[in-house]
Protein backbone atom coordinates (compact mmCIF):
# COMPACT_ATOMS: atom_id res chain seq x y z
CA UNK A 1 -103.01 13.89 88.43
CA UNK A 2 -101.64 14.74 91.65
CA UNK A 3 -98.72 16.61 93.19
CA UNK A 4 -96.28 14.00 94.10
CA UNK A 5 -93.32 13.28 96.07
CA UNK A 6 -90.24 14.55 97.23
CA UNK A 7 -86.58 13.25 97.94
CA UNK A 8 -83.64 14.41 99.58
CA UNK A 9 -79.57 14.95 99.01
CA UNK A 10 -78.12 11.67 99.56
CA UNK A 11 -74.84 12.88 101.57
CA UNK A 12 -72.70 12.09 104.72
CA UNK A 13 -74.28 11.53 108.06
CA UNK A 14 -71.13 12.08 109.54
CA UNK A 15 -70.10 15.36 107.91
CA UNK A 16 -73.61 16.81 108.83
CA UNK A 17 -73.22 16.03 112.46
CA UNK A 18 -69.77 16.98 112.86
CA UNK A 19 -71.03 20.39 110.97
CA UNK A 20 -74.32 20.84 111.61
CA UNK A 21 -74.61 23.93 114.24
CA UNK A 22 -71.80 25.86 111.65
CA UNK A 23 -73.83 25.30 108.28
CA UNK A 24 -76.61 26.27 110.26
CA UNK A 25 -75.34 29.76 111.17
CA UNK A 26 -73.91 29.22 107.63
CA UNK A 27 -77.32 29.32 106.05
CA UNK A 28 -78.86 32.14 108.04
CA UNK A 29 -75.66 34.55 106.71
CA UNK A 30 -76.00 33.19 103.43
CA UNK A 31 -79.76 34.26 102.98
CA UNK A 32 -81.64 31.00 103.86
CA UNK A 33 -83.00 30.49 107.42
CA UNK A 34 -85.06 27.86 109.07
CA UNK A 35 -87.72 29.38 110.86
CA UNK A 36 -89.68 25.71 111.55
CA UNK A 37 -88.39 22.37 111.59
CA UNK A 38 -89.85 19.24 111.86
CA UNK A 39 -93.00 20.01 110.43
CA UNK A 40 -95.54 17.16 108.51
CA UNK A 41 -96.19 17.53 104.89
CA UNK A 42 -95.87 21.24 105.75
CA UNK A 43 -97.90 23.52 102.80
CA UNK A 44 -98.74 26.96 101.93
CA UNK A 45 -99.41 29.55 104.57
CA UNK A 46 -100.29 33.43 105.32
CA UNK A 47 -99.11 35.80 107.67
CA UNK A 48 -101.75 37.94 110.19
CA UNK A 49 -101.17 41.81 110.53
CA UNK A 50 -98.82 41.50 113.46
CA UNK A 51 -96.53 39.51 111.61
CA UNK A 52 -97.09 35.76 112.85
CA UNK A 53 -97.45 32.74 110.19
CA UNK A 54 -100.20 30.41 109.86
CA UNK A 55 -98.57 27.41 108.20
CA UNK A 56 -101.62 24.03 107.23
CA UNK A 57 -99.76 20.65 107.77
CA UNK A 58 -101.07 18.01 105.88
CA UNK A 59 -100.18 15.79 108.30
CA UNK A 60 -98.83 11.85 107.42
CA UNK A 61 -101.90 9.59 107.39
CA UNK A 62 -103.17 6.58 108.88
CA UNK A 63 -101.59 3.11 109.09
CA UNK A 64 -104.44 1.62 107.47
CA UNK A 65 -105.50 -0.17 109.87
CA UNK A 66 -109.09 1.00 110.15
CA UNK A 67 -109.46 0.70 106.63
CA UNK A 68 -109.55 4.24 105.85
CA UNK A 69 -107.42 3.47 102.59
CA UNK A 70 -107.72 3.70 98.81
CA UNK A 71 -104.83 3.06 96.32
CA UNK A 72 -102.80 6.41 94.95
CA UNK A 73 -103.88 6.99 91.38
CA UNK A 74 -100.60 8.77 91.48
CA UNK A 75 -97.79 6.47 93.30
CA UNK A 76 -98.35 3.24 91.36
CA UNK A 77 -101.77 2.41 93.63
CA UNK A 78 -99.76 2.51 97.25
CA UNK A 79 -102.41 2.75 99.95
CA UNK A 80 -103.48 5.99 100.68
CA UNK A 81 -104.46 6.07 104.73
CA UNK A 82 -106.48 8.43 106.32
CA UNK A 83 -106.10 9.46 110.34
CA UNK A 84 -107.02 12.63 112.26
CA UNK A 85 -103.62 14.38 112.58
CA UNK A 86 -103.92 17.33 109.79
CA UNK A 87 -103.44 20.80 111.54
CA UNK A 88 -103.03 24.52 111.39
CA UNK A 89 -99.97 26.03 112.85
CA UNK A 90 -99.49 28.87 114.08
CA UNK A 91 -95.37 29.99 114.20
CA UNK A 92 -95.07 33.82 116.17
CA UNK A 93 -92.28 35.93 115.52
CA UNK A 94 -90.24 34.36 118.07
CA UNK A 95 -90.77 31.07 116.78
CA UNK A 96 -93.17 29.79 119.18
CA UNK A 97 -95.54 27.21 117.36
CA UNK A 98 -98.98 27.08 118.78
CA UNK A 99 -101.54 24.58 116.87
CA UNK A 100 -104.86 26.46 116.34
CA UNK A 101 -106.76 23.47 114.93
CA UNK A 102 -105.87 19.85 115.20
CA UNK A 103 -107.84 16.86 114.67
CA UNK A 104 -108.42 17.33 110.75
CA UNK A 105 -108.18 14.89 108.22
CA UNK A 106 -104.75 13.73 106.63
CA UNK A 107 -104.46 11.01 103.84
CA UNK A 108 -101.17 9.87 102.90
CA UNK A 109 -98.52 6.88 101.36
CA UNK A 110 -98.55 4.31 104.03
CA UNK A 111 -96.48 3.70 105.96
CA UNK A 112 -93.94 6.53 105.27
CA UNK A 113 -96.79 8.99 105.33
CA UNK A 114 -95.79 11.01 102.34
CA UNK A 115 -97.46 12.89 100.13
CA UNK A 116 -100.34 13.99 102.27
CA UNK A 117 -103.62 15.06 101.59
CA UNK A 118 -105.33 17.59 104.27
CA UNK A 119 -105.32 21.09 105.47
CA UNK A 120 -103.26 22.89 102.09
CA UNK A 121 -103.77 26.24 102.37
CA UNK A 122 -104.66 29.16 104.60
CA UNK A 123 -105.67 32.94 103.79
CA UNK A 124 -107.01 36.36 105.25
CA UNK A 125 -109.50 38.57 103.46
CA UNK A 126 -108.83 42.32 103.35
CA UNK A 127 -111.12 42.03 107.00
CA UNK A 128 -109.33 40.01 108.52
CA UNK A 129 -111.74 36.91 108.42
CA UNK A 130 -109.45 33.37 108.13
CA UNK A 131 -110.03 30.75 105.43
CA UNK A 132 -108.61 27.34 105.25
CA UNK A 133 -108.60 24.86 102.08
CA UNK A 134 -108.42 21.02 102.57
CA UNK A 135 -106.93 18.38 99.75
CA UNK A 136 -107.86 15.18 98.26
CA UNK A 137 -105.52 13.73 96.12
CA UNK A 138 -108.32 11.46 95.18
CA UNK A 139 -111.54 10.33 93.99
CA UNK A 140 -113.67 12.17 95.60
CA UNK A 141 -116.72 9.12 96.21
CA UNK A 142 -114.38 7.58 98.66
CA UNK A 143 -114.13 10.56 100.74
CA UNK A 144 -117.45 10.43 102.69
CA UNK A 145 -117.16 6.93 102.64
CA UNK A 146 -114.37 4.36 103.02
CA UNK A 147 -111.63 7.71 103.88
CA UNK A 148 -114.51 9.01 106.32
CA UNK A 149 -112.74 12.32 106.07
CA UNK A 150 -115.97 14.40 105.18
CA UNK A 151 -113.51 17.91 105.58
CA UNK A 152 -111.15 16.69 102.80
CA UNK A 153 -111.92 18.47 99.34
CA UNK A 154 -113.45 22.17 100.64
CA UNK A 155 -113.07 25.76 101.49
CA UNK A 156 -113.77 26.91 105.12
CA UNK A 157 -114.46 30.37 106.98
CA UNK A 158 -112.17 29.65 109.86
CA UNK A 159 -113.25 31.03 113.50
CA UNK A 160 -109.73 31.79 115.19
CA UNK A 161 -110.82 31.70 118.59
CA UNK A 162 -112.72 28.37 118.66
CA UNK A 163 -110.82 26.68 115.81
CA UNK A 164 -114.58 26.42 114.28
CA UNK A 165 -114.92 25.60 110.78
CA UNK A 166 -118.30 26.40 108.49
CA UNK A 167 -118.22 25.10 104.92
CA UNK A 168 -117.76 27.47 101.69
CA UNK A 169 -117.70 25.47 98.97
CA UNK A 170 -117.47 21.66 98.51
CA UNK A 171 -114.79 21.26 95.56
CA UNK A 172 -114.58 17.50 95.86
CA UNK A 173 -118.41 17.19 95.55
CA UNK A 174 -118.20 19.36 92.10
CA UNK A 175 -115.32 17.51 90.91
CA UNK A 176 -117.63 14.29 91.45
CA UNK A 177 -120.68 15.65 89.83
CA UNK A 178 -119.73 17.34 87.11
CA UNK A 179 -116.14 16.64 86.01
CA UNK A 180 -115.05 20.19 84.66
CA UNK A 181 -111.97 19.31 82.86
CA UNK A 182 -113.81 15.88 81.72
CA UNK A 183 -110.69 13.54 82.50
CA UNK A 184 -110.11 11.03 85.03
CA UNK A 185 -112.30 11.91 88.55
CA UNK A 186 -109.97 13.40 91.05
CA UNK A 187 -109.89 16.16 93.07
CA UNK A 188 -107.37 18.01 95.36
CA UNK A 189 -107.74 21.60 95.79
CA UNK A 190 -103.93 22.71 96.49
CA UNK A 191 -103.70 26.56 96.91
CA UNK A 192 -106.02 29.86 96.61
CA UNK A 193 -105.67 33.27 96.88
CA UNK A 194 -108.42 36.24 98.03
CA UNK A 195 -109.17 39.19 95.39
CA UNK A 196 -112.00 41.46 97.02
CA UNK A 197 -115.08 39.18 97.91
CA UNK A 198 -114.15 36.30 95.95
CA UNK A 199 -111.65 33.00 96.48
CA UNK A 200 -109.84 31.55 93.48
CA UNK A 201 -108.98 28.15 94.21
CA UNK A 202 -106.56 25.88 91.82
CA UNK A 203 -107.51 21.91 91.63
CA UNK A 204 -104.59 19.57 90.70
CA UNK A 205 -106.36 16.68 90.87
CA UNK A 206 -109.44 18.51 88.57
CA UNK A 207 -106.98 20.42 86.76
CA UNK A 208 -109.21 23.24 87.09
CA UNK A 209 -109.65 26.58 88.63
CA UNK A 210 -112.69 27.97 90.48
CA UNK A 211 -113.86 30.91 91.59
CA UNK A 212 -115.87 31.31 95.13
CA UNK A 213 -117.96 33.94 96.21
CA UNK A 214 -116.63 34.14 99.96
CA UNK A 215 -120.05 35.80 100.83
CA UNK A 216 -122.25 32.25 100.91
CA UNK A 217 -122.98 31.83 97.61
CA UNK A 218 -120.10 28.94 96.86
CA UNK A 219 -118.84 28.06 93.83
CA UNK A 220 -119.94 30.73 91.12
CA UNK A 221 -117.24 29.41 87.92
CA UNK A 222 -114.53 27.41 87.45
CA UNK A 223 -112.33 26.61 84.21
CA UNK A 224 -109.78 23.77 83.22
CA UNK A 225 -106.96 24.28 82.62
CA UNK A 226 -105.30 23.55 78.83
CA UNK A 227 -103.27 20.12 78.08
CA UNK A 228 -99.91 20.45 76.81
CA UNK A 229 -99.48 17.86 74.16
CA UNK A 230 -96.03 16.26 73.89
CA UNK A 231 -95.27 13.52 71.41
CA UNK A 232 -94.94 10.68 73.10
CA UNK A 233 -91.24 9.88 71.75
CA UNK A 234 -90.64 13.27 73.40
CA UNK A 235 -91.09 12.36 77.68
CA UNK A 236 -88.35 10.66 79.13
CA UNK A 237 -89.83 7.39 81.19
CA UNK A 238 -88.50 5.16 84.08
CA UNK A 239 -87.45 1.86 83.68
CA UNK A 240 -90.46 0.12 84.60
CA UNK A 241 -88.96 -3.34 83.93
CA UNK A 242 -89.12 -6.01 81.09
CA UNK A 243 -92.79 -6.31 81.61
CA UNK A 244 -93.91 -2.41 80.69
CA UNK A 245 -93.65 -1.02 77.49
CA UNK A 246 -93.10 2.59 78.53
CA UNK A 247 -95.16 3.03 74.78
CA UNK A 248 -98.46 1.16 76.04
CA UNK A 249 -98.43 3.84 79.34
CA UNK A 250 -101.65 6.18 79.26
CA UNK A 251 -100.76 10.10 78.81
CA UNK A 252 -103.13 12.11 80.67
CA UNK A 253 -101.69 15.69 79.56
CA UNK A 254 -103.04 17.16 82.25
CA UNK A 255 -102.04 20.40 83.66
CA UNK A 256 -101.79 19.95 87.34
CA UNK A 257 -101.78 23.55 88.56
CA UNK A 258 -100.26 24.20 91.86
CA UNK A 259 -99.35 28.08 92.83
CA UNK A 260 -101.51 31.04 92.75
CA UNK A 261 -101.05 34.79 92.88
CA UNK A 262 -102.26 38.19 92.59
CA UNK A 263 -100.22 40.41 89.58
CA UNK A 264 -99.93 43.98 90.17
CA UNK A 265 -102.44 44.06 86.97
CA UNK A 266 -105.68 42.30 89.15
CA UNK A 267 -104.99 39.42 87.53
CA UNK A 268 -104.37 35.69 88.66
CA UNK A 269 -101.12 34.22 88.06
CA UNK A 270 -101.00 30.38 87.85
CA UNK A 271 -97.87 27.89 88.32
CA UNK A 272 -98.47 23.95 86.62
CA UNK A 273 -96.18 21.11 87.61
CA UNK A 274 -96.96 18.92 84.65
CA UNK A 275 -98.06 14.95 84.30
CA UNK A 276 -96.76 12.17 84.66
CA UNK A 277 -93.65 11.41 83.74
CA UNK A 278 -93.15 14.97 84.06
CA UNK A 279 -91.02 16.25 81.57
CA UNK A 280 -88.54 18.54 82.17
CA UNK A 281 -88.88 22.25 80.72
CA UNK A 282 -92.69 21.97 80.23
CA UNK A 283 -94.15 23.13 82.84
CA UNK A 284 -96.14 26.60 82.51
CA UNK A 285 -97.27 29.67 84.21
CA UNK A 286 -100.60 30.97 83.31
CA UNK A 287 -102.38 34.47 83.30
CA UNK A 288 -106.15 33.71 83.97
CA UNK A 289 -108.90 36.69 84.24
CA UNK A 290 -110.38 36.84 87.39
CA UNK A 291 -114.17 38.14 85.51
CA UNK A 292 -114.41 35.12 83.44
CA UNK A 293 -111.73 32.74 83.82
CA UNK A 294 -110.14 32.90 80.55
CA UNK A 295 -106.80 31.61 80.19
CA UNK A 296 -103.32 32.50 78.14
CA UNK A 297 -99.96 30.88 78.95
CA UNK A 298 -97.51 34.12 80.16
CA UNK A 299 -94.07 31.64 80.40
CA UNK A 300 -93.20 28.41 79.75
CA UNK A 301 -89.63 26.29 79.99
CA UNK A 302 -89.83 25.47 83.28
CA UNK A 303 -90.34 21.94 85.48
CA UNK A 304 -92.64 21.11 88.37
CA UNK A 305 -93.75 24.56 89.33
CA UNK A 306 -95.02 25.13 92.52
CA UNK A 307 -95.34 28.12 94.19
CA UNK A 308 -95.52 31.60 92.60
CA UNK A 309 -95.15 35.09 94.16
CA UNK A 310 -94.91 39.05 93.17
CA UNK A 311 -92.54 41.34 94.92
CA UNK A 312 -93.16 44.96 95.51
CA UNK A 313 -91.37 46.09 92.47
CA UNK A 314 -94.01 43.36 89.96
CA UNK A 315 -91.58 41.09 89.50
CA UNK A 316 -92.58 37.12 89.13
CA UNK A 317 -91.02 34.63 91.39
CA UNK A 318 -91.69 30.71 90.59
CA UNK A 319 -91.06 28.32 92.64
CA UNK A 320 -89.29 24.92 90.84
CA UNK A 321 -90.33 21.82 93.39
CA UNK A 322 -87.31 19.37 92.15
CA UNK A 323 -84.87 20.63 89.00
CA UNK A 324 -85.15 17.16 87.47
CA UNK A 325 -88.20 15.29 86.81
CA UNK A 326 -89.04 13.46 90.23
CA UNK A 327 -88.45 10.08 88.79
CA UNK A 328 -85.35 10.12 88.40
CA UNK A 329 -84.72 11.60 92.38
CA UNK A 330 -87.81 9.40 93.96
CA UNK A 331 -89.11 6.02 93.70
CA UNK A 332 -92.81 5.14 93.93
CA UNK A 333 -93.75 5.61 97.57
CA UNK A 334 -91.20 8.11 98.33
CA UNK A 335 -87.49 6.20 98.70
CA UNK A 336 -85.41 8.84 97.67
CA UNK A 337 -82.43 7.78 95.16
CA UNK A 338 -81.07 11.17 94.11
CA UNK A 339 -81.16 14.96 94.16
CA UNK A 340 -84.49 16.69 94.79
CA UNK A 341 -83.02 20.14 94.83
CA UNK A 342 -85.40 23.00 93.86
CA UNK A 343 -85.09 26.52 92.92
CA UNK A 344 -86.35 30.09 92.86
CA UNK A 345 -86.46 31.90 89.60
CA UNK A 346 -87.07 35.33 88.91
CA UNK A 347 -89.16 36.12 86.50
CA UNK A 348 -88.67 40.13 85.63
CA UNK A 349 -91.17 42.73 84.47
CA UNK A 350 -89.11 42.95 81.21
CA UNK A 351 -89.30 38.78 80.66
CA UNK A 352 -85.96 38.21 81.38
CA UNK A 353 -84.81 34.89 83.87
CA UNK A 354 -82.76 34.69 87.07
CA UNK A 355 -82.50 31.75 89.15
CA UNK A 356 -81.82 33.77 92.64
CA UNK A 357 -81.74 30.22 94.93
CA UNK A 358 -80.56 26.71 93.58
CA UNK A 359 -80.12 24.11 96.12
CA UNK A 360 -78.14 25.15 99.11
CA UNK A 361 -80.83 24.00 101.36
CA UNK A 362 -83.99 24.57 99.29
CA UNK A 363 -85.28 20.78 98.55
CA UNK A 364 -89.11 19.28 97.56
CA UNK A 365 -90.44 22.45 98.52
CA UNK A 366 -93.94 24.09 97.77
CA UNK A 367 -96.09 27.45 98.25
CA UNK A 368 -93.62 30.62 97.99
CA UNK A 369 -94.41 34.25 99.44
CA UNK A 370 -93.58 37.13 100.22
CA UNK A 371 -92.84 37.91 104.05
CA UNK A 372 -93.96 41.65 105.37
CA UNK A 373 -89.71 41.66 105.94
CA UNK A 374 -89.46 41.59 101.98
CA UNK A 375 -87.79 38.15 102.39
CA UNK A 376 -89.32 34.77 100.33
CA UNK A 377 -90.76 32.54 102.35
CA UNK A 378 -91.63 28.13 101.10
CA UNK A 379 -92.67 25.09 103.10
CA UNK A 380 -89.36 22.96 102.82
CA UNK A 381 -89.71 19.27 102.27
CA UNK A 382 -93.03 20.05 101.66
CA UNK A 383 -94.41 16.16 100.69
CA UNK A 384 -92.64 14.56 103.40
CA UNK A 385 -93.57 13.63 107.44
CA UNK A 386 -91.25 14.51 110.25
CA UNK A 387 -88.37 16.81 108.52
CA UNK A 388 -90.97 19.56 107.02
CA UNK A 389 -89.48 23.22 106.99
CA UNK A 390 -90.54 26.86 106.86
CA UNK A 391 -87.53 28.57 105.18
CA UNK A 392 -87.14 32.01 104.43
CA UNK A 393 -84.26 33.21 102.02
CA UNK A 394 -83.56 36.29 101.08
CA UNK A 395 -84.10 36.96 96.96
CA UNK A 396 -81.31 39.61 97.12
CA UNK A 397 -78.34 36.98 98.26
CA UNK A 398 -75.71 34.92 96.64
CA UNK A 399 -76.19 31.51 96.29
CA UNK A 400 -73.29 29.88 97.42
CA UNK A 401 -71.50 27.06 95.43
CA UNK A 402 -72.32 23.45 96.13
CA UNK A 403 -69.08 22.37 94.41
CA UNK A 404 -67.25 24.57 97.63
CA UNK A 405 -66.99 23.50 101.49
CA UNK A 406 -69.33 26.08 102.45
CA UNK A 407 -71.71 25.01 99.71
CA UNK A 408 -71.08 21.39 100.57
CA UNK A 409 -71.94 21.64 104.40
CA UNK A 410 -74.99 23.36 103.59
CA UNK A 411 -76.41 20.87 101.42
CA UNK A 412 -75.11 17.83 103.52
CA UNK A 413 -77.40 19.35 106.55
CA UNK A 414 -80.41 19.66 105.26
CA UNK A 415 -80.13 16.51 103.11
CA UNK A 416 -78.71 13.95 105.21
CA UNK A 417 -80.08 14.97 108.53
CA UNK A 418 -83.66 14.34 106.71
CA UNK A 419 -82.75 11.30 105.36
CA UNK A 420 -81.56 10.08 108.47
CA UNK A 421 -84.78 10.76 110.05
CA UNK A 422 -86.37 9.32 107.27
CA UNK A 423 -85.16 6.32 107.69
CA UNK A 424 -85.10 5.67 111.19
CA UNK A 425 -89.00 6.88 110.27
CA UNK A 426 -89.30 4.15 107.69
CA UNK A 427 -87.43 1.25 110.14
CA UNK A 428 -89.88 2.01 112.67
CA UNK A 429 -92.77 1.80 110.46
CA UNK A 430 -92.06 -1.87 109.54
CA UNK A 431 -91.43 -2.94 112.45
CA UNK A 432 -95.18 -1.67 113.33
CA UNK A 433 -96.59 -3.81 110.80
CA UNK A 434 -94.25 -6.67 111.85
């Protein structure tokens, strides 16, 4: 199973372009700023020693054209399209965005280039050396093939100055080959993190989690990750219409991890965001041991995880991608019906829960860190082309009320100026295939 899509506030044009520059200003006082905007499938990112932020787009896909296509296995079998427009950004202090590598491969929904596939995550070693990681989000005998997106699936060393690339480990090869968590074939390596010489990658298409030796010798272990069983008169499905008995639907169970992170213990910390149709309150957060991969649940009661970060004090942060199960906020293909607001929870030493950020701004996002400022940092609108975001809030603030004006214009912006876009992004999209 794969990470899936986003949607956005459904609100007022009007009122967000009468109040757009004020609920702007708004958000920065409040404790949420935009520091990028109009970003592609924007993911998770790392920032150098002098403070500037390397952020992977995963770009929006191909029009299908070419025939670089295969259907989702996770959006009711839309095409999938593959194109050349994956990158890694580079956003300085001042906000200047330079791309350091362009050119790599994106597969996404087509046309409305959704829920991409590509460059997904970027790191630095304690030496300073760069590594990027490239999705799938699908079987992975396709990629070499009909996709003809050979970088898809795999870890890189990254050579900053030439934007030059040399190979890892080959996750979507493994995945092919040997099946870890022995479930349906499909691989998309989402996040990692760096603990001395070694990568740990998660897989939520292999459900799995591997560990790399960043020294040439590749994959050394990986693990899969536990089902969660839930009775089936337990999950809450879509109408599918008068032909689908919700009853005769497959349940995979699968864990779908997503977030990673170092705890102040040495150990890896591990968000989930749950199968399909994602029930609410079940997703988990893992504890796994970097030596040998063994894995315990740490907390559970939460939905669609997918970030996770420490602060300087140990405290967990967890990163909540919609607070509703995405059905009921997206449609297959990524028309957004409802609410996809997310939120930041706090997760404290002693076990107790605060949500610090609920809305307000914070919508469909993914990957969640700390910033060398102390402030939280996610990729906004993180499954969708044209309105991606870099936001960074500050864990300390108040979140304001929706229900109040202030509240109100905040949400409005950053909801109904992206649908807007998406739309007008949709219109012309049609009229392309017209």
């Amino acid at each position: 199973m794969k990470l899936k899509h986003l949607t956005i506030t459904l609100l007022s044009v009007c009122v967000a372009v009468v109040a757009g520059s004020k609920a702007a200003e708004a958000a920065s006082l409040s404790g949420l700023t935009v520091i990028a905007d109009g970003l592609n499938n924007p993911r998770n990112f790392a920032f150098d020693p002098n403070g500037n932020l390397y952020v992977t787009e995963s770009g929006y896909g191909g029009d299908g054209k070419d025939g670089r296509c295969i259907p989702s296995p996770s959006a009711g079998y839309i095409p999938l399209c593959a194109a050349q427009n994956g990158t890694l950004l580079k956003i300085a202090k001042d906000g200047t965005k330079t791309t350091v590598i362009s050119n790599l491969t994106s597969l996404a929904l087509s046309p409305s280039g959704e829920q991409a596939a590509g460059p997904a995550d970027f790191k630095f070693d304690s030496q300073g050396n760069a590594y990027l990681l490239t999705g799938l989000a699908g079987d992975p005998s396709n990629r070499d093939t009909i996709l003809k997106g050979p970088d898809l699936g795999k870890l890189y060393k990254v050579d900053l100055a030439t934007g030059g690339l040399t190979t890892i480990a080959d996750f979507a090869d493994y995945e092919s080959k040997f099946n870890p968590d022995g479930t349906d074939i499909i691989s998309n390596p989402y996040a990692f993190a760096i603990k001395d010489d070694k990568a740990f990658v998660v897989d939520g298409g292999g459900n799995t989690i591997y560990s790399v030796g960043l020294d040439g010798s590749g994959i050394q272990d990986v693990a899969a990750f536990p089902l969660k069983v839930i009775p089936r008169d337990k999950l809450e499905y879509p109408d599918l219409g008068p032909d689908v008995d919700p009853s005769t639907l497959p349940v995979t169970q699968q864990s779908v991890p997503t977030g990673i992170a170092i705890a102040p213990d040495g150990s890896l910390t591990i968000s989930e965001y749950t199968y399909f149709p994602y029930p609410e309150k079940e997703a988990r957060v893992f504890s796994v041991d970097p030596d040998d991969l063994s894995i315990k649940t740490i907390a559970d009661g939460f939905t669609q995880l997918t970030g996770a970060a420490y602060d300087s004090e140990g405290n967990l942060f967890v990163l909540q991608h919609i607070n509703s199960s995405e059905w009921k906020e997206i449609q297959q293909g990524g028309i957004i019906t409802g609410d996809i607001s997310g939120s930041i929870i706090k997760i404290g030493k002693d076990g107790s829960r605060t949500t610090v950020w609920s809305g307000n701004g914070l919508e469909a996002a993914s990957g969640l860190t700390f910033g060398p400022d102390g402030y939280l940092y996610t990729s906004n609108h993180a499954r969708l082309a044209g309105t991606g975001q870099i936001l960074r809030i500050d864990p300390s603030a108040r979140v304001p009320e929706p229900s109040t004006i202030f509240g109100t214009i905040l949400v409005t912006t950053f909801g109904s100026v992206a649908m807007a876009k998406k739309r007008k992004r949709q219109a012309l999209a049609k009229a392309e295939i017209v």
